[in-house]
C-alpha atoms as a PDB file:
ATOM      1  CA  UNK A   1     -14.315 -22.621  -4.528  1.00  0.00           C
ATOM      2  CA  UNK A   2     -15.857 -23.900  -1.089  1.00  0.00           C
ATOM      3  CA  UNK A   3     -16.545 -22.256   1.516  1.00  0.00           C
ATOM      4  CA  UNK A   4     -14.167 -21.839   4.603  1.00  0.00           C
ATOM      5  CA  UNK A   5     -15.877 -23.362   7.750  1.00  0.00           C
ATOM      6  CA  UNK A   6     -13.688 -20.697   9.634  1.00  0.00           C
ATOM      7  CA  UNK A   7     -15.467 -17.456   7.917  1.00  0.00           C
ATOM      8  CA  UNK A   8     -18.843 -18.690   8.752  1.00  0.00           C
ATOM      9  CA  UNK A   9     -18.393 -18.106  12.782  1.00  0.00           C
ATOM     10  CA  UNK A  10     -20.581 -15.636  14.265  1.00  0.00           C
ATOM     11  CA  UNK A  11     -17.804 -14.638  15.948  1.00  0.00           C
ATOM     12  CA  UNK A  12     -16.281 -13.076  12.496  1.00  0.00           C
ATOM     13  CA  UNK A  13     -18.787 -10.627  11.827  1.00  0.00           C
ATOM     14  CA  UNK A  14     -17.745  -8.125   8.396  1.00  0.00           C
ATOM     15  CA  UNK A  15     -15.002 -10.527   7.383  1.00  0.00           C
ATOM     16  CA  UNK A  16     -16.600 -11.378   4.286  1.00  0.00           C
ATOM     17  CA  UNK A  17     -13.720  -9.541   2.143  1.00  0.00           C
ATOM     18  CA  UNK A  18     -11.456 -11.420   3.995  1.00  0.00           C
ATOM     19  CA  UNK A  19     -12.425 -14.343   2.272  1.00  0.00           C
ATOM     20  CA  UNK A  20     -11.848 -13.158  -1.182  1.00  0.00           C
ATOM     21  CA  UNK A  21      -8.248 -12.005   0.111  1.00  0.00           C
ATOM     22  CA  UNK A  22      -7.320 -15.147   1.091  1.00  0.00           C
ATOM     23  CA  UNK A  23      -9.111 -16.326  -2.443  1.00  0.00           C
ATOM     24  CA  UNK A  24      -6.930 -13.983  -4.932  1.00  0.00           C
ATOM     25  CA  UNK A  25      -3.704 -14.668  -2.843  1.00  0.00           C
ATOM     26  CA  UNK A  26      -3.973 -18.427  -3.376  1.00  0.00           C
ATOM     27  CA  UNK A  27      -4.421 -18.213  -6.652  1.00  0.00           C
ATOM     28  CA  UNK A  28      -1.693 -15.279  -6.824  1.00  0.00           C
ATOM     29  CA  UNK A  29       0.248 -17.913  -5.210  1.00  0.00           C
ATOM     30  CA  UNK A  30       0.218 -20.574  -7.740  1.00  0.00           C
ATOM     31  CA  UNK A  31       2.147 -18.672 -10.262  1.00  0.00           C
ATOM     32  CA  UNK A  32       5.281 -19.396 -10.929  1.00  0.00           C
ATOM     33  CA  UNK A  33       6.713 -17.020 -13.684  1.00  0.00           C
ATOM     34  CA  UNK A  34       8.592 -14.983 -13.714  1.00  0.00           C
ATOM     35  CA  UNK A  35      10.345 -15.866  -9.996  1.00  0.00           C
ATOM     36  CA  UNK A  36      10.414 -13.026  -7.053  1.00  0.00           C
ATOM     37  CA  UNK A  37      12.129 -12.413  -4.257  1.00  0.00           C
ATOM     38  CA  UNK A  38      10.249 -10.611  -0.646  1.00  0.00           C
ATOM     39  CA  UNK A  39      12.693  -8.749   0.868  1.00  0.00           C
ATOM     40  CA  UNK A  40      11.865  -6.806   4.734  1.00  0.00           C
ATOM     41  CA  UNK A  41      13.403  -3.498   4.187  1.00  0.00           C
ATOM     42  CA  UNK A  42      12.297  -2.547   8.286  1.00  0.00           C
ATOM     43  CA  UNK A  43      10.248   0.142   9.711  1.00  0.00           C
ATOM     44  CA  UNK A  44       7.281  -1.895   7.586  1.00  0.00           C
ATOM     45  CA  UNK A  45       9.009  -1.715   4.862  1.00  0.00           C
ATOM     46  CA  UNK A  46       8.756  -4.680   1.799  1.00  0.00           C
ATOM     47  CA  UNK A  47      10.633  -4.689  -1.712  1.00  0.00           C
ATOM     48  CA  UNK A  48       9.398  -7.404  -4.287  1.00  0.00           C
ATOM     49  CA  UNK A  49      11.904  -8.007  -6.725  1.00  0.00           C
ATOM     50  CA  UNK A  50      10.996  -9.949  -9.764  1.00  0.00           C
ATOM     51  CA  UNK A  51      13.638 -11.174 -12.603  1.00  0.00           C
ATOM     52  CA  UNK A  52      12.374  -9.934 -16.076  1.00  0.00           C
ATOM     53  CA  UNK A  53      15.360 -10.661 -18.170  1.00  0.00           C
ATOM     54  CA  UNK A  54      15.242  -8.943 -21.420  1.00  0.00           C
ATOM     55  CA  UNK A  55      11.956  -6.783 -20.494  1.00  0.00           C
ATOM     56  CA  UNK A  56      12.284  -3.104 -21.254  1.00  0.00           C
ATOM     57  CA  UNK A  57      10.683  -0.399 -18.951  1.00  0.00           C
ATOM     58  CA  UNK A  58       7.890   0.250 -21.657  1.00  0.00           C
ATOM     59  CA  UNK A  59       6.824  -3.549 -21.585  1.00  0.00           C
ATOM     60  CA  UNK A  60       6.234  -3.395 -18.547  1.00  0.00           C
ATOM     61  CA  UNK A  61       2.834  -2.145 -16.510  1.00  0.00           C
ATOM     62  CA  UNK A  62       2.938  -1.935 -11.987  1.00  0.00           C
ATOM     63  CA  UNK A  63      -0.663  -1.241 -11.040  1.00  0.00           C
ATOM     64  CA  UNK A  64      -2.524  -1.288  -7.804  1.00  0.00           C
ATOM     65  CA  UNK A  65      -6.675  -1.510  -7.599  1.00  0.00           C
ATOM     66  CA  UNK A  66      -8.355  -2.202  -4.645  1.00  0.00           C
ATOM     67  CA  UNK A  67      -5.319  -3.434  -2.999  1.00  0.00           C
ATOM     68  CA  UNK A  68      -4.353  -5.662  -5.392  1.00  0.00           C
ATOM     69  CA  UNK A  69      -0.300  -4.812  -6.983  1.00  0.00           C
ATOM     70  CA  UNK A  70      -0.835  -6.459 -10.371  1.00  0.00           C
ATOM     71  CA  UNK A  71       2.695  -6.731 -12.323  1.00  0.00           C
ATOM     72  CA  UNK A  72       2.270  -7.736 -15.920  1.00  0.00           C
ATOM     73  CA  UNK A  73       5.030  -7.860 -18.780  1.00  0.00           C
ATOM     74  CA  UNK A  74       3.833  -7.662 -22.321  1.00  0.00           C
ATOM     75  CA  UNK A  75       6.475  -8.517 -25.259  1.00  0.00           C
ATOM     76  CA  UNK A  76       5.851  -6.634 -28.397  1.00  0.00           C
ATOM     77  CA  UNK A  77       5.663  -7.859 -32.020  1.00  0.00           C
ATOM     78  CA  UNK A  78       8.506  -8.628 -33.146  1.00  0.00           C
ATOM     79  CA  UNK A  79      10.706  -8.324 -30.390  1.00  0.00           C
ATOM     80  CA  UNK A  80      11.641 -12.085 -30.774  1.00  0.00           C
ATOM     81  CA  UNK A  81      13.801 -13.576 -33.124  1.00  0.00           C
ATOM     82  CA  UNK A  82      12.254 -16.237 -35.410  1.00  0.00           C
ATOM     83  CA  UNK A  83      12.449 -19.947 -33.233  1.00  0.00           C
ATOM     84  CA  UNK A  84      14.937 -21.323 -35.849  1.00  0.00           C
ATOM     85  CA  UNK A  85      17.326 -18.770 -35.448  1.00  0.00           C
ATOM     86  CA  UNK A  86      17.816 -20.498 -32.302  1.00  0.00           C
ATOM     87  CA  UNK A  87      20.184 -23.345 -31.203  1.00  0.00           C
ATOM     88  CA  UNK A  88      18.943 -23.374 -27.489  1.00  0.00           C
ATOM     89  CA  UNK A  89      16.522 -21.213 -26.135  1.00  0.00           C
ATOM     90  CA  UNK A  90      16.499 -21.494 -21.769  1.00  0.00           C
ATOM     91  CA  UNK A  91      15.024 -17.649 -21.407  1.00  0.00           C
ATOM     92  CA  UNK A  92      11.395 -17.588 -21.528  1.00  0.00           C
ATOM     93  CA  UNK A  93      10.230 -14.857 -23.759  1.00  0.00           C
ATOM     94  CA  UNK A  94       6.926 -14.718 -23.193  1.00  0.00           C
ATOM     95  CA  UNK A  95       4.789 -12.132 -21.268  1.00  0.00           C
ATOM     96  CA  UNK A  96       3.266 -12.673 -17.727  1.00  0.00           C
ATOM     97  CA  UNK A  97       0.919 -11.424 -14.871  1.00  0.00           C
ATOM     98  CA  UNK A  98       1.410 -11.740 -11.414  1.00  0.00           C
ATOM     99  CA  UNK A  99      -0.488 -10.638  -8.541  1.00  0.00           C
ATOM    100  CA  UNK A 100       0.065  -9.557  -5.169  1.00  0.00           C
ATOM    101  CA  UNK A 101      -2.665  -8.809  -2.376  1.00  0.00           C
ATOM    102  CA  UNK A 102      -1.723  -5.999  -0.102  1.00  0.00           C
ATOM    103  CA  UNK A 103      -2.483  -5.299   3.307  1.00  0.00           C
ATOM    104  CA  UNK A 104      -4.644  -2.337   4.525  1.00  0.00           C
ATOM    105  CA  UNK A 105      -2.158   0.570   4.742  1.00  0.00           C
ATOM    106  CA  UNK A 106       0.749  -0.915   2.004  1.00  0.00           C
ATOM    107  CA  UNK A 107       1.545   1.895  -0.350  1.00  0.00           C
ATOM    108  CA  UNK A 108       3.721   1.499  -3.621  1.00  0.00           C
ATOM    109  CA  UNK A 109       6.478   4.088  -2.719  1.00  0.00           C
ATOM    110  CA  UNK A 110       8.800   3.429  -6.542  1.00  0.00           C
ATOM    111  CA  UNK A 111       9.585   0.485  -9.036  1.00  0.00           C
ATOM    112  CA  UNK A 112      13.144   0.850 -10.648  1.00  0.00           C
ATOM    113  CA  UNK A 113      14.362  -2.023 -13.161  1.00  0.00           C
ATOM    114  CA  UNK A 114      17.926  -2.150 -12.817  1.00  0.00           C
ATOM    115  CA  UNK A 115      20.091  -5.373 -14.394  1.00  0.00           C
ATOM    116  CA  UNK A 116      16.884  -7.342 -15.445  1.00  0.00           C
ATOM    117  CA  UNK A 117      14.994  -7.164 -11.879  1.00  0.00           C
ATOM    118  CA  UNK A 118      12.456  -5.175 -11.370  1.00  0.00           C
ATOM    119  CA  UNK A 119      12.216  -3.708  -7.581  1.00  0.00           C
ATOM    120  CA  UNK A 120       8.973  -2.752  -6.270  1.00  0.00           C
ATOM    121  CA  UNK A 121       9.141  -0.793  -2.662  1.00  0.00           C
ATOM    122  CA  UNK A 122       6.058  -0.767  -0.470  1.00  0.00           C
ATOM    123  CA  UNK A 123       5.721   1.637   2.271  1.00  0.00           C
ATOM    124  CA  UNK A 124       3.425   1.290   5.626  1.00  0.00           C
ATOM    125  CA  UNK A 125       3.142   4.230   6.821  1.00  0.00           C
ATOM    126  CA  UNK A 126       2.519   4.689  10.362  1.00  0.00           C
ATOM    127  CA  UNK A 127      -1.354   4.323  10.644  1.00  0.00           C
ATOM    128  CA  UNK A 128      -3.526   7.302  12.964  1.00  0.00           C
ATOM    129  CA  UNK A 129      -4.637   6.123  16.521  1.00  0.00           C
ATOM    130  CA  UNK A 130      -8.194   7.205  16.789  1.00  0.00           C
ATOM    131  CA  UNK A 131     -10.067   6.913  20.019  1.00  0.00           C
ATOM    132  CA  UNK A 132     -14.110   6.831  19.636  1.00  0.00           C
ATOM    133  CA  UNK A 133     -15.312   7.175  22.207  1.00  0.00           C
ATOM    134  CA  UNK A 134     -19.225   5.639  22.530  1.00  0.00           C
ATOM    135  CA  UNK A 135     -22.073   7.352  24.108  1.00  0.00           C
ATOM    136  CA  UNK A 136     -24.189   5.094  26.412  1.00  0.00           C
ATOM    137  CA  UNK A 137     -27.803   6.326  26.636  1.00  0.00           C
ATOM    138  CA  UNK A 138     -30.330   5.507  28.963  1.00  0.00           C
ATOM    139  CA  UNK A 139     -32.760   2.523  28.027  1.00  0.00           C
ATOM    140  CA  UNK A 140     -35.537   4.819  29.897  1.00  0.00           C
END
């Protein structure tokens, strides 16, 4: 990928992760299955809800590393009927990944799957003011 002309200021000093943020979320951001919903749930509050249609709780995996939520459905063997079995098939059966890039702070409070959608709550809790103050010593 090239460079951003914006992260090489000298004015942007330590914002080097910033540029793989913006990196992962772009290419989080050119998925397109299965479809999600953002929803503001106030006080800093988020739920993602994505539609996962025929996925059972064990197929499916919520994880967060380095502030990354990673959602990924896996179908297991078998769980398909054979393709001539069917007249029409319009419901993807097939497993996914998608990705989400959280902000400093976001915690995963629960994921429930309830009627095929899957509802991830995030939590920001309130983050500690901290005051440092900076001694100034004498150049002499």
């Amino acid at each position: 990928m090239n460079r951003s002309v914006l992260f090489d200021s000298p004015f942007l000093l330590g914002f080097e992760h910033t540029r793989g943020l913006i990196e992962r979320a772009a290419k989080a951001a050119a998925e397109s299955y299965p479809p999600y919903n953002v929803e503001d749930l106030g006080d800093g509050g988020l739920r993602i809800t994505l539609a996962v249609a025929g996925f059972a709780p064990d197929q499916l995996e919520v994880t967060v590393e380095d502030r990354q939520l990673t959602i990924a459905g896996r179908r297991g063997e078998g769980a398909a009927q054979p393709e001539d079995t069917f007249l029409h098939r319009g419901i993807a059966a097939r497993g996914f990944i998608r990705s989400f890039v959280l902000a400093d702070g976001m915690v995963v409070g629960e994921a429930s799957l309830e009627h095929g959608l899957l509802h991830i709550d995030l939590v920001r809790p309130p983050p500690e003011r901290r005051v440092l103050k900076v001694p100034i010593r004498s150049a002499g």
